[in-house]
C-alpha atoms as a PDB file:
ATOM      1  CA  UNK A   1       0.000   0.000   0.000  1.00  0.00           C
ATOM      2  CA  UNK A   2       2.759   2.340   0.933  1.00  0.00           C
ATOM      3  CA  UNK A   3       4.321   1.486  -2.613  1.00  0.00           C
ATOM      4  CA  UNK A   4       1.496   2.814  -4.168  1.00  0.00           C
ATOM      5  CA  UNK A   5       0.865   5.919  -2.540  1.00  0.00           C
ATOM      6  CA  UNK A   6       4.813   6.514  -2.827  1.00  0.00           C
ATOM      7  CA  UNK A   7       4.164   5.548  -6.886  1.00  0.00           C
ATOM      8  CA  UNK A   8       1.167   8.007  -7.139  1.00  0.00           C
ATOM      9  CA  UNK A   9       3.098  10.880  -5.163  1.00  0.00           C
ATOM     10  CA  UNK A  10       5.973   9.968  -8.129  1.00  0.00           C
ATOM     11  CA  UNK A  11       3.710  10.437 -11.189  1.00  0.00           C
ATOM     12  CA  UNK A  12       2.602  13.560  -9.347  1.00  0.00           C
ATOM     13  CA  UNK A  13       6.397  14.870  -9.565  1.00  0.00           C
ATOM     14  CA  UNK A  14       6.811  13.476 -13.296  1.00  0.00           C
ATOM     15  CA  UNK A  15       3.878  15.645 -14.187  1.00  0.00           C
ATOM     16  CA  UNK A  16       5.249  19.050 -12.681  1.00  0.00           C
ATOM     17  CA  UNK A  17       8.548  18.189 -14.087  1.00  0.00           C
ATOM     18  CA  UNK A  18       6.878  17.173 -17.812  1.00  0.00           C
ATOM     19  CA  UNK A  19       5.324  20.819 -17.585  1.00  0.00           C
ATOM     20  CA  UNK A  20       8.523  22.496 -16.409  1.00  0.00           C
ATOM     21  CA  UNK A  21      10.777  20.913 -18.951  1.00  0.00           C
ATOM     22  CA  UNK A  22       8.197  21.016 -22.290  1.00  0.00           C
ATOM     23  CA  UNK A  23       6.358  23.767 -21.408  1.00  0.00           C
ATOM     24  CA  UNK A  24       8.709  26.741 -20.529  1.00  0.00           C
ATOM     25  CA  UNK A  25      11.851  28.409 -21.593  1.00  0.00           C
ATOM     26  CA  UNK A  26      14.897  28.119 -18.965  1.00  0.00           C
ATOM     27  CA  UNK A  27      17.784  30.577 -19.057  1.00  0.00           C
ATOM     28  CA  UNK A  28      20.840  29.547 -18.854  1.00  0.00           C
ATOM     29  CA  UNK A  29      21.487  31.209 -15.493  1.00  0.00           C
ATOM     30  CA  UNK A  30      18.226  30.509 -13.299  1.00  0.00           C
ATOM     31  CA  UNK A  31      16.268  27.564 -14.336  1.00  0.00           C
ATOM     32  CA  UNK A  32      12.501  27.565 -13.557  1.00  0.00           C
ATOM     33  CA  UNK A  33      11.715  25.635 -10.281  1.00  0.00           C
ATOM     34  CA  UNK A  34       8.188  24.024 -10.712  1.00  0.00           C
ATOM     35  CA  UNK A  35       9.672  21.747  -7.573  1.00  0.00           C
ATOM     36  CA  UNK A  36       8.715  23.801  -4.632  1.00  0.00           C
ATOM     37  CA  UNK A  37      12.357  23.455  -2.875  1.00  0.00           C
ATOM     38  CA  UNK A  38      11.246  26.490  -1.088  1.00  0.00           C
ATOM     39  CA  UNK A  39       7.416  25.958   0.617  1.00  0.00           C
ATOM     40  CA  UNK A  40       7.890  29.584   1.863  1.00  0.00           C
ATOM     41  CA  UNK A  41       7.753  31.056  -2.052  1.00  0.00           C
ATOM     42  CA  UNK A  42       5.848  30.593  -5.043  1.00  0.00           C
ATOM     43  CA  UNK A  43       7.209  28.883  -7.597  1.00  0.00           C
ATOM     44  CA  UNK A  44       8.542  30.841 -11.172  1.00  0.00           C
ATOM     45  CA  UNK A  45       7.984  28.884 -14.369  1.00  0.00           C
ATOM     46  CA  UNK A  46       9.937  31.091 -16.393  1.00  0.00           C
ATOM     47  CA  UNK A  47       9.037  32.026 -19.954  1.00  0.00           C
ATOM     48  CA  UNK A  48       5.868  29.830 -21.512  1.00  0.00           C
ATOM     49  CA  UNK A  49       7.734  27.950 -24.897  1.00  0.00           C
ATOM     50  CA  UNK A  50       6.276  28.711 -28.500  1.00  0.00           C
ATOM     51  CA  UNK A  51       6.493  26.440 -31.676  1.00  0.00           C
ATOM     52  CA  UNK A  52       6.148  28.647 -34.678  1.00  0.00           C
ATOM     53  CA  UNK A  53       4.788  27.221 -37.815  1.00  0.00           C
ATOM     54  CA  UNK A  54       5.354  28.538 -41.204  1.00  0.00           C
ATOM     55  CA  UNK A  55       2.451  27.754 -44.008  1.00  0.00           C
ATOM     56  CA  UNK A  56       1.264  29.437 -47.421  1.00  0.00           C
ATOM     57  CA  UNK A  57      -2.722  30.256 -47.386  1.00  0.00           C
ATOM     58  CA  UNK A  58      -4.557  32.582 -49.738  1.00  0.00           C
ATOM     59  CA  UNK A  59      -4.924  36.189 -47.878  1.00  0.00           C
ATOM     60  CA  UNK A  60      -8.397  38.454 -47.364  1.00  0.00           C
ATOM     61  CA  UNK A  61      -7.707  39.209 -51.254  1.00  0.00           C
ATOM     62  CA  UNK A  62      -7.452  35.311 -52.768  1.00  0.00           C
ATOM     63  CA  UNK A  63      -3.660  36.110 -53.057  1.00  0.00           C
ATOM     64  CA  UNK A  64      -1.422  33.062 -51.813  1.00  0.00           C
ATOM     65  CA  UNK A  65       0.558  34.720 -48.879  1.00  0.00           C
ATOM     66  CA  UNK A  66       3.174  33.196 -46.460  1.00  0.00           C
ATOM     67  CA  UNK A  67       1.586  33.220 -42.455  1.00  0.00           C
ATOM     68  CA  UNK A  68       2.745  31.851 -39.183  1.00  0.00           C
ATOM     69  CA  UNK A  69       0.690  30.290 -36.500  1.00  0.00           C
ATOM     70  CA  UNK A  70       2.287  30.608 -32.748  1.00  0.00           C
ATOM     71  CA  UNK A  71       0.987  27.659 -30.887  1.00  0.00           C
ATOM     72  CA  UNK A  72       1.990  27.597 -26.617  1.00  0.00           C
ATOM     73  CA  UNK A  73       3.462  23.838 -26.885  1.00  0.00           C
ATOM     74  CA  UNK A  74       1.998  22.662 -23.651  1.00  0.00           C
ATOM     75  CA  UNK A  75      -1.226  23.392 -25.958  1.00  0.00           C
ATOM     76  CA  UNK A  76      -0.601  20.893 -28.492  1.00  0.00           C
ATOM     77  CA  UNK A  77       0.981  18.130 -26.230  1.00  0.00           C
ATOM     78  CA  UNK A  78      -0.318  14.778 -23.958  1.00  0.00           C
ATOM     79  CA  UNK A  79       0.343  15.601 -20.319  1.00  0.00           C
ATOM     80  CA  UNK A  80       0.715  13.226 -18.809  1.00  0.00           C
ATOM     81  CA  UNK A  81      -1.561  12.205 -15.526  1.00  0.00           C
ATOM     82  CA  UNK A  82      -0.754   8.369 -14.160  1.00  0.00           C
ATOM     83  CA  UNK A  83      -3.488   7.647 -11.366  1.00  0.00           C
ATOM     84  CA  UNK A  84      -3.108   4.236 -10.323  1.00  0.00           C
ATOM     85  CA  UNK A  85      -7.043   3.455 -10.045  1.00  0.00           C
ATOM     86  CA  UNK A  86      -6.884   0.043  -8.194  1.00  0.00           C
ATOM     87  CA  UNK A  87      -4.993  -2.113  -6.146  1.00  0.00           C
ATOM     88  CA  UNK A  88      -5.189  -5.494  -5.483  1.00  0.00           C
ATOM     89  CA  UNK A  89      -3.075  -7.480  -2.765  1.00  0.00           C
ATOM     90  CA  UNK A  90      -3.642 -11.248  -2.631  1.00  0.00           C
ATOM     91  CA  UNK A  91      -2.017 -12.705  -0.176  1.00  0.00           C
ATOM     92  CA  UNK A  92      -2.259 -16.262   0.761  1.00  0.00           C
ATOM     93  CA  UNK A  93      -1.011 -18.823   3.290  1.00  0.00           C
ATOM     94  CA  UNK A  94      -0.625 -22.672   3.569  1.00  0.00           C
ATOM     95  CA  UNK A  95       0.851 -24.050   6.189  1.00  0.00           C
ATOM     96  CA  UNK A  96       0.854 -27.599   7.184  1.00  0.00           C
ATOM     97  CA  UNK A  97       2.594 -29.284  10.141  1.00  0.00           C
ATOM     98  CA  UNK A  98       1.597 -32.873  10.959  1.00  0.00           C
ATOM     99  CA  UNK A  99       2.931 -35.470  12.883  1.00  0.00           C
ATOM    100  CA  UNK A 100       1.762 -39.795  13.109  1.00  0.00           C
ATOM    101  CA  UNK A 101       2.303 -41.988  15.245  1.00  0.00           C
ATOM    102  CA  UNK A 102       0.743 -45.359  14.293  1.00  0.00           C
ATOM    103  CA  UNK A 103       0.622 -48.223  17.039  1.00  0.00           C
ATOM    104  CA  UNK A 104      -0.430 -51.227  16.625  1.00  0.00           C
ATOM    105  CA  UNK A 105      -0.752 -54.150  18.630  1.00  0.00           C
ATOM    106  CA  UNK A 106      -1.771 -57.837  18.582  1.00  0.00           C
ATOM    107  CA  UNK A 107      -2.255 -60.727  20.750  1.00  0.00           C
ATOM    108  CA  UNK A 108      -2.796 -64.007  19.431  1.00  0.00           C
ATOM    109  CA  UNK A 109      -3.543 -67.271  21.595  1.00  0.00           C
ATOM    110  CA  UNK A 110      -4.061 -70.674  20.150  1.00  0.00           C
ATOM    111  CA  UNK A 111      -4.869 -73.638  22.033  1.00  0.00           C
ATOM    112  CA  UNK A 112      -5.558 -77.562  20.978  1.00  0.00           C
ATOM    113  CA  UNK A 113      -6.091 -80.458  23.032  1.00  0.00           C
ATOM    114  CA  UNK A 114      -6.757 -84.121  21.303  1.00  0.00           C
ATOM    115  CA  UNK A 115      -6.975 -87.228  22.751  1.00  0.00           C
ATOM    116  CA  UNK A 116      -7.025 -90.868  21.268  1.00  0.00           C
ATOM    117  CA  UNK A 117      -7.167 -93.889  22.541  1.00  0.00           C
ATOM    118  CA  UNK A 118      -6.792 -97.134  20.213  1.00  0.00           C
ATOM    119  CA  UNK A 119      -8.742 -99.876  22.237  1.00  0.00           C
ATOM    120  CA  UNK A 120     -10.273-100.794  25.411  1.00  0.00           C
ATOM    121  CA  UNK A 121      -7.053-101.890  27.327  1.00  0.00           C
ATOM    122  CA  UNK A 122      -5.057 -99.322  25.826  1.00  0.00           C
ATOM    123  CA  UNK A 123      -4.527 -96.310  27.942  1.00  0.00           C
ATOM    124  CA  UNK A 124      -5.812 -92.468  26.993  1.00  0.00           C
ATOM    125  CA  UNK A 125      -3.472 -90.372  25.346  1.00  0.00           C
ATOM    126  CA  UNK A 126      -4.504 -86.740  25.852  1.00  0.00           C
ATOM    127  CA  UNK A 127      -2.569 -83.941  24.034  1.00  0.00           C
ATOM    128  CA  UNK A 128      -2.303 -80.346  24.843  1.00  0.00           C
ATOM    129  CA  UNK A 129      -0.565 -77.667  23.265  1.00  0.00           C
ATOM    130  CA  UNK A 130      -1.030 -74.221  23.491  1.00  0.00           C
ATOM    131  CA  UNK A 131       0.531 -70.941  21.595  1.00  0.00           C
ATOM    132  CA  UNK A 132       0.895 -66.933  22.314  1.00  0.00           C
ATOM    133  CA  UNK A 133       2.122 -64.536  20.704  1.00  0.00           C
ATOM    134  CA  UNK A 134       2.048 -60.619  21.097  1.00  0.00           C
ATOM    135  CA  UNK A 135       3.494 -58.071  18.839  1.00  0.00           C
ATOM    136  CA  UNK A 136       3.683 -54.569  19.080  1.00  0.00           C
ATOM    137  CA  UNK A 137       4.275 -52.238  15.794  1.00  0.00           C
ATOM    138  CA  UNK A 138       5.282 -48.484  16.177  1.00  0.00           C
ATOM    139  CA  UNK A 139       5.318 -46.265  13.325  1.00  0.00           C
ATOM    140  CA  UNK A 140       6.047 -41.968  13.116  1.00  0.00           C
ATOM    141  CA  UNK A 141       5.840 -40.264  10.743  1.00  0.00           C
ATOM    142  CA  UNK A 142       6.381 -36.545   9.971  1.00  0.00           C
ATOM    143  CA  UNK A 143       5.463 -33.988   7.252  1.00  0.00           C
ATOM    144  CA  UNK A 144       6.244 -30.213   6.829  1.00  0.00           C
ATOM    145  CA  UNK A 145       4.881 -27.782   3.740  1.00  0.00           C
ATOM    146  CA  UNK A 146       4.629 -24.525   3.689  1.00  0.00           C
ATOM    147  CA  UNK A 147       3.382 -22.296   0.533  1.00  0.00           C
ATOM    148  CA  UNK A 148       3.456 -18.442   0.574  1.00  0.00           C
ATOM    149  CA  UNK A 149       1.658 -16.446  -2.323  1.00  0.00           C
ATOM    150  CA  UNK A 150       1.019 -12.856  -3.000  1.00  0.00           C
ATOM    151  CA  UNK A 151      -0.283 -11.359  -5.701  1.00  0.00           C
ATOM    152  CA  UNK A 152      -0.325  -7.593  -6.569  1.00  0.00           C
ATOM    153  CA  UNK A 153      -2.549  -6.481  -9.448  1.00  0.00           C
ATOM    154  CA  UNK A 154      -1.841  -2.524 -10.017  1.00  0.00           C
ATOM    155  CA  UNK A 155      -3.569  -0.672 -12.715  1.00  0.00           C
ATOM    156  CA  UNK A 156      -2.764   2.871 -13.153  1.00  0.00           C
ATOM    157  CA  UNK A 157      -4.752   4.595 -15.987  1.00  0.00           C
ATOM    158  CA  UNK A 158      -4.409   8.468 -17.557  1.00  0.00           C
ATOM    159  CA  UNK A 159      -6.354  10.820 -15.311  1.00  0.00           C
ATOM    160  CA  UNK A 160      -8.099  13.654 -15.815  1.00  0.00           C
ATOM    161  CA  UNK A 161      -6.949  16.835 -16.727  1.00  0.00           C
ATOM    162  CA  UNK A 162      -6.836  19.137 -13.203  1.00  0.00           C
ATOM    163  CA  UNK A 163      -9.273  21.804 -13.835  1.00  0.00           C
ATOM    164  CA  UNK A 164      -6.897  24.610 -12.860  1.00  0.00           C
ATOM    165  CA  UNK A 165      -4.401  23.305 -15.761  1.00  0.00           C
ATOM    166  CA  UNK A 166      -7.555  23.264 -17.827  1.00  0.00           C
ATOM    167  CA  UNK A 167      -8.710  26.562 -17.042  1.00  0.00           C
ATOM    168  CA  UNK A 168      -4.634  27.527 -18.236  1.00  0.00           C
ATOM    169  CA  UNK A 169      -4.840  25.309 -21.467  1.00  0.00           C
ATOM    170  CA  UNK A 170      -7.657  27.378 -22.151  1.00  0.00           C
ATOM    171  CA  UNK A 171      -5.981  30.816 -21.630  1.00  0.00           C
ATOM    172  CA  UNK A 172      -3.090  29.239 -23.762  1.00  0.00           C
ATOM    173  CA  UNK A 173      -5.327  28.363 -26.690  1.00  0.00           C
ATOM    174  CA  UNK A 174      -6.279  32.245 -26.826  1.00  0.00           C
ATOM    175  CA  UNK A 175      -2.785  32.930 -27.223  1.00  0.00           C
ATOM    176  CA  UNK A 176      -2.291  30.675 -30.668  1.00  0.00           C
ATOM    177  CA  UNK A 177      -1.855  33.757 -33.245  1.00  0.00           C
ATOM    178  CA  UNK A 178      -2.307  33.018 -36.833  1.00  0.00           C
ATOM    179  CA  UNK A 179      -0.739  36.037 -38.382  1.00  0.00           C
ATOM    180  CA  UNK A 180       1.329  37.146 -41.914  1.00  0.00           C
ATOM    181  CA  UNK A 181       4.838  37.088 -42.274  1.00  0.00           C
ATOM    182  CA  UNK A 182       6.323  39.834 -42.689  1.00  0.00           C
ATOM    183  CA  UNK A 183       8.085  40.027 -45.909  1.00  0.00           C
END
């Protein structure tokens, strides 16, 4: 956010110096200061800069004379005005911290008995066997991510035109003289 406002506060500054630089004459010894280094004084622009044209047109008479048209270049030029005219910040955030543990456990317990015998004289034969077993598994396991995202849409478009600089533009346009050379 502070970007932005800094970036807006820039094209600001572009735009005075654009004006100072195209639009008016500097002398060699003072230039104009459009910048406001001084907040106690106004600021001087200096001369306002002219392009002269040179063209043939037919006079009041129908005769083909040679005229000039004085144009106030700040007239006849873009300005430039960047506004930045919205802002998006997506920011986004995955974090995942897990940890397993697996246990797992069994208990198994077999038994058998049997007996035989073969005849009637014969003694009994009994049988008896028996089994355990436990067993204990452990398992761990750990995982880490982490994603980080941000996203910064800016679109800036050309403003308007600041109505005082309109009202001068206006004034300017008044001053465009279409005149005859002089021979």
């Amino acid at each position: 956010m502070k970007a932005a406002i800094e970036a807006q506060a820039l094209a600001a500054q572009s735009t005075v110096e654009f004006i100072q630089k195209v639009g008016f004459k500097s002398s060699d010894f003072e230039p104009p200061d459009l910048l406001f280094d001084d907040p106690s004084t106004d600021a001087d622009a200096g001369t306002l800069r002219n392009v002269t044209f040179s063209y043939k047109k037919k006079d009041e008479t129908g005769a083909e004379q040679d005229f000039k048209l004085t144009v106030p270049l700040l007239s006849i030029v873009p300005i430039p005005y960047l506004r930045i005219d919205e802002m998006t910040i997506d920011f986004s955030a995955k974090l995942t911290d897990s940890i397993q543990r697996n246990t797992s456990s069994s208990f198994n317990l077999t038994s058998t008995v049997s007996g035989k015998f073969s005849s009637f004289w014969s003694p009994i034969k009994l049988s008896f066997r028996t089994s355990a077993t436990y067993n204990t598994k452990t398992a761990k396991a750990a995982s880490s991510k982490r994603e980080y995202r941000m996203d910064i849409h800016v679109r800036a478009v050309q403003d308007e035109m600041p109505a005082g600089l309109s009202k001068v533009l206006d004034i300017l346009e008044d001053a465009i003289k279409d005149e005859k050379a002089s021979s």
